[in-house]
Protein backbone atom coordinates (compact mmCIF):
# COMPACT_ATOMS: atom_id res chain seq x y z
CA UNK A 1 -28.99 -31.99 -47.82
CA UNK A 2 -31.82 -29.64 -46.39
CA UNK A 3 -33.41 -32.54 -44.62
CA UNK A 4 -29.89 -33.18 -43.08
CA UNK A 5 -29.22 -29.62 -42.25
CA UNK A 6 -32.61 -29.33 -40.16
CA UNK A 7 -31.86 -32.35 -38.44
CA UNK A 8 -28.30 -30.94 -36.99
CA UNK A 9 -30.68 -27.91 -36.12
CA UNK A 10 -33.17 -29.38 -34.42
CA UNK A 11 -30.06 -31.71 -32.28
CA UNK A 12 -28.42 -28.30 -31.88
CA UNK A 13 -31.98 -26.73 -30.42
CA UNK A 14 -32.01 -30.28 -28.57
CA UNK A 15 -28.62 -29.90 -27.24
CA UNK A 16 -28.87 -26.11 -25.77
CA UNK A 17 -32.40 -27.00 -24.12
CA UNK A 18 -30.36 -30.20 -22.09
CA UNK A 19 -27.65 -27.97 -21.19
CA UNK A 20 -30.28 -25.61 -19.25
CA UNK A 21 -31.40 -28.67 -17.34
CA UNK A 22 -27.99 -29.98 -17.12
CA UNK A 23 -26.92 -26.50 -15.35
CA UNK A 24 -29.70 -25.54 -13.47
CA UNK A 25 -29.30 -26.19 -9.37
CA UNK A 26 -31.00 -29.88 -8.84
CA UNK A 27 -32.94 -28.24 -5.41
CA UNK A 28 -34.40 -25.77 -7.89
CA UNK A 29 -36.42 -28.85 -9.92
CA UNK A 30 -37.70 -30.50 -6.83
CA UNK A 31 -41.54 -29.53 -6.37
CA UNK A 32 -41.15 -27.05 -8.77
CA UNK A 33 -44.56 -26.85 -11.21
CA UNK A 34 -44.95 -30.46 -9.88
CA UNK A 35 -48.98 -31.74 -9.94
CA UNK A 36 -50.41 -35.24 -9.78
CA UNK A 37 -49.83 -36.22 -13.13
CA UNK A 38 -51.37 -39.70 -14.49
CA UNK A 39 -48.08 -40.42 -15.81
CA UNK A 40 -48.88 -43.78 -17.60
CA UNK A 41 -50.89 -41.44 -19.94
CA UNK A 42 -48.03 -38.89 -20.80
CA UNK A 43 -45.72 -42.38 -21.61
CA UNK A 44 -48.28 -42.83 -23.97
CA UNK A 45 -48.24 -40.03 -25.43
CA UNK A 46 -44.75 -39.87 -26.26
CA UNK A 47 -44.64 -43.62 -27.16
CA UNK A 48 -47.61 -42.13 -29.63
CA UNK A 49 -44.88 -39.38 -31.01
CA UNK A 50 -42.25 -41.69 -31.38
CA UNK A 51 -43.83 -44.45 -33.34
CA UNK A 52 -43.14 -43.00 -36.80
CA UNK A 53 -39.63 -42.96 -36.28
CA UNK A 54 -39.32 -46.44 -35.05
CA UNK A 55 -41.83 -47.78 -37.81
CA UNK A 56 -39.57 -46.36 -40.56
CA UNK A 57 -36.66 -48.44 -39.23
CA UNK A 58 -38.31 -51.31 -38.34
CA UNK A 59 -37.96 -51.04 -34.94
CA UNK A 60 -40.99 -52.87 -33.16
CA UNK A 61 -42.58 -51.23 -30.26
CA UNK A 62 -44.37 -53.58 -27.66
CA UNK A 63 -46.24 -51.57 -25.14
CA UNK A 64 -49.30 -53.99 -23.92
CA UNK A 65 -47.60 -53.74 -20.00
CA UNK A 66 -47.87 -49.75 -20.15
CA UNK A 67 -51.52 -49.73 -21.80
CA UNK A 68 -53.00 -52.53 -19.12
CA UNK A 69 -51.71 -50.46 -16.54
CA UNK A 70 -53.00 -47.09 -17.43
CA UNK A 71 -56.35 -48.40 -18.11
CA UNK A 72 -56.44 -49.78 -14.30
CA UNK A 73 -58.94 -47.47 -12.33
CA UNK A 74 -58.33 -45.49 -10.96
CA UNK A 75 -54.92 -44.84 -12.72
CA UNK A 76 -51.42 -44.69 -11.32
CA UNK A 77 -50.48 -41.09 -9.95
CA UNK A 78 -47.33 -39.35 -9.77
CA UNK A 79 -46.91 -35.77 -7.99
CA UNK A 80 -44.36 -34.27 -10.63
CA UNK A 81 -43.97 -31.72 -13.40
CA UNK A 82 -45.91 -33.08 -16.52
CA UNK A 83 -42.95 -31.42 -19.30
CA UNK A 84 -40.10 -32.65 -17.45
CA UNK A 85 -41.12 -36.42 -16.92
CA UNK A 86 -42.48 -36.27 -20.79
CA UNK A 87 -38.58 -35.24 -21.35
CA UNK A 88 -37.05 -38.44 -19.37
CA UNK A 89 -39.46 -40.43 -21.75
CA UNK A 90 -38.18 -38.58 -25.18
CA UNK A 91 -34.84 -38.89 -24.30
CA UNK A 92 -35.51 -42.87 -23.14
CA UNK A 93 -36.98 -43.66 -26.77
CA UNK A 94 -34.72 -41.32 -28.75
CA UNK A 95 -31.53 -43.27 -26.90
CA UNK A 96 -32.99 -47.22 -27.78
CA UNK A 97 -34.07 -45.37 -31.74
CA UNK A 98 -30.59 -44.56 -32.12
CA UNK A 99 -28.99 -47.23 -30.51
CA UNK A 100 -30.69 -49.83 -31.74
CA UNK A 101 -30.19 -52.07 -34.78
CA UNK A 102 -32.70 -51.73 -37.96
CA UNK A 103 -34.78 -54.51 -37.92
CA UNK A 104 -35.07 -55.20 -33.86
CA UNK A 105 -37.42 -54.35 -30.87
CA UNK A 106 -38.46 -52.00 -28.07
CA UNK A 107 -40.33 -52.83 -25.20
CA UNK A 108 -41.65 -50.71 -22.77
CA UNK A 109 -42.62 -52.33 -19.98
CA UNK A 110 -44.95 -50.69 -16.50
CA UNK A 111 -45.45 -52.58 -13.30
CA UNK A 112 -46.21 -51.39 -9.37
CA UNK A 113 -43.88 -53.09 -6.72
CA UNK A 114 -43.52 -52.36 -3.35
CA UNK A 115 -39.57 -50.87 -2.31
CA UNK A 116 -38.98 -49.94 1.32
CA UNK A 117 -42.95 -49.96 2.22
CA UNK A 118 -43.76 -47.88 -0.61
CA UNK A 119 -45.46 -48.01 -3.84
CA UNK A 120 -43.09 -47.30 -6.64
CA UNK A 121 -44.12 -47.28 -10.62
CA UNK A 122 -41.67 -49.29 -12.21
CA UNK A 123 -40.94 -48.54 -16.16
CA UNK A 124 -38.73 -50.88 -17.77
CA UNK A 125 -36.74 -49.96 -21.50
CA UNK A 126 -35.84 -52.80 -23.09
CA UNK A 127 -34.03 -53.24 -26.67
CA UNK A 128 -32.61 -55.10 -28.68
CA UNK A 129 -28.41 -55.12 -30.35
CA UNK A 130 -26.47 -53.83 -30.05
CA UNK A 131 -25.78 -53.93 -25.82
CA UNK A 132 -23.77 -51.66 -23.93
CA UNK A 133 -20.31 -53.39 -22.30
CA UNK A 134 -20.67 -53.90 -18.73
CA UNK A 135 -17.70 -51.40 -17.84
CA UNK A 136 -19.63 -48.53 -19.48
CA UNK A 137 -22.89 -49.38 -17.17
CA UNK A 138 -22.32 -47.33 -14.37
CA UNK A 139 -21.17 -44.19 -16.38
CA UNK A 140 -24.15 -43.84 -18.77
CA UNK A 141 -26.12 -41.60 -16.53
CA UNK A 142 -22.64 -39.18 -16.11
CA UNK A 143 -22.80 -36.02 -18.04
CA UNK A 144 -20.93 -35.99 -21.93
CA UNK A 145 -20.47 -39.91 -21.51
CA UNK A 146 -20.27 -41.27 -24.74
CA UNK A 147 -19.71 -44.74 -25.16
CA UNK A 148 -18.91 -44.90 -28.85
CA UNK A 149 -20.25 -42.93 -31.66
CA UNK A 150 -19.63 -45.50 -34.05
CA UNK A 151 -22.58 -46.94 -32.56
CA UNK A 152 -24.98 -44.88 -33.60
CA UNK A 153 -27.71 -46.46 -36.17
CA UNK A 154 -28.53 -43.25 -38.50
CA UNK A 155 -25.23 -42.58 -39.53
CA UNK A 156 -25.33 -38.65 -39.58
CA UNK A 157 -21.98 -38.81 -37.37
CA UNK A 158 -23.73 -36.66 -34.53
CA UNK A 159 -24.16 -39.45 -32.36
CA UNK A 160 -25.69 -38.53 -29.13
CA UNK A 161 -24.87 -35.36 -27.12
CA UNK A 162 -24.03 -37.66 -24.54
CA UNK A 163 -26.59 -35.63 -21.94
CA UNK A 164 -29.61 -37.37 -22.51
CA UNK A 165 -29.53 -39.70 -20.07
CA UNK A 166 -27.74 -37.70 -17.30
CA UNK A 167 -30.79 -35.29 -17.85
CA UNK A 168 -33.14 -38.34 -17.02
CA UNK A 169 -31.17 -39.46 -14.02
CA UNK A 170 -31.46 -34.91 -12.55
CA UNK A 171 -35.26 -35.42 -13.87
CA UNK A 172 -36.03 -38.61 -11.74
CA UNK A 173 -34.24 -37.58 -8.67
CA UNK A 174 -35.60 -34.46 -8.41
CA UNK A 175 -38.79 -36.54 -8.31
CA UNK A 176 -37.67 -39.00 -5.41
CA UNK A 177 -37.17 -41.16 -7.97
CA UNK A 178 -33.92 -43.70 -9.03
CA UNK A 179 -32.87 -44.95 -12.34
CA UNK A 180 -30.22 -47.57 -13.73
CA UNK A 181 -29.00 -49.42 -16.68
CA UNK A 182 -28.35 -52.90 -17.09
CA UNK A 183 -28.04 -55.84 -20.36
CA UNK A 184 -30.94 -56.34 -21.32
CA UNK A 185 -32.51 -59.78 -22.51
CA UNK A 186 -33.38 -58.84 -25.61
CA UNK A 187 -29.88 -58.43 -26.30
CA UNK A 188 -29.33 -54.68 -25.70
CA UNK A 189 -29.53 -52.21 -23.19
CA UNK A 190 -32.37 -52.13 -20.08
CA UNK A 191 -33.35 -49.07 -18.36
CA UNK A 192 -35.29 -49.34 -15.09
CA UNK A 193 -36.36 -46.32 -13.41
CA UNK A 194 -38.54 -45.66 -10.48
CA UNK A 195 -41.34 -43.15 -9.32
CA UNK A 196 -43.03 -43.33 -5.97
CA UNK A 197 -46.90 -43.21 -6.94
CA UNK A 198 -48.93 -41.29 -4.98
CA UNK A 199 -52.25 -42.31 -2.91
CA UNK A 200 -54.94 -42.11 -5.37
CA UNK A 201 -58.80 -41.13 -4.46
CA UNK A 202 -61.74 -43.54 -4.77
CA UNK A 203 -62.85 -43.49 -8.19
């Protein structure tokens, strides 16, 4: 019961810190705190943080694309704000933990393609079932979407505040970014966002 209890608190704590992102004026988060920031490195990190969690599900995490990359030298570069990308990549791994089945996979997936002349850091979430019905694609990223709570994996009934990924979509535009959602291969859901990379020195 008192695990349980902390849980809701720490979702509740969760919940009020998206609804200050979720309110505050887009313009405000563009170049605001926002550094070159080897980014590869902070998706490690939280990959790092969420690994128990997965592990005690079952969940398998395949990362090999993300750790090539950030060993490349010298290492991708993104001119943003180090707390709010690290926040687009908790909420990504929190949404394929709860939404996906006991037993199945994660991958997370980094490449650099050229889109309109520019390089662009593409990171790829891929899960396994259960999938997402193509009708409910496009409205994922809208603020309180929920597709179905009976959905979620833990069973706790809280389901998703249904802001997590509308934060991510405010987070990456605000950085000149884009994201989407799509079916994924594996069976579940693929997101695919987008951050232009900046021009990094000679090592």
């Amino acid at each position: 019961m008192a695990l349980r209890l902390h849980r809701q608190i720490m979702r509740l704590i969760r919940l009020v810190s998206d609804l200050r992102v979720s309110l505050d004026d887009p313009q405000a988060l563009h170049g605001s705190g926002h550094v070159p920031v080897h980014v590869l490195t902070l998706l490690g990190e939280a990959l790092d943080g969420a690994r128990p969690g997965f592990e005690q599900v079952g969940i398998g995490l395949d990362r090999s694309t993300v750790d090539q990359l950030a060993a490349r030298i010298p290492p991708p570069l993104v001119q943003g704000d180090p707390h709010r990308l690290h926040q687009v990549f908790a909420n990504l791994l929190e949404n394929s933990l709860r939404y996906t089945a006991a037993g199945g996979r994660l991958q997370v997936s980094a490449e650099i393609v050229q889109m309109q002349d520019r390089s662009m850091l593409q990171l790829s979430w891929d899960d396994t079932a259960p999938g997402v019905a193509s009708p409910h694609l496009p409205r994922l990223f809208d603020r309180l979407y929920r597709v179905d709570a009976s959905r979620v994996r833990d069973g706790d009934g809280l389901g998703g505040s249904g802001l997590g990924l509308a934060i991510c979509r405010t987070i990456v535009q605000a950085h000149g970014g884009s994201i989407e959602a799509a079916a994924s291969p594996l069976g579940g859901l693929r997101i695919t966002l987008w951050l232009p990379l900046l021009e990094n020195p000679a090592p």
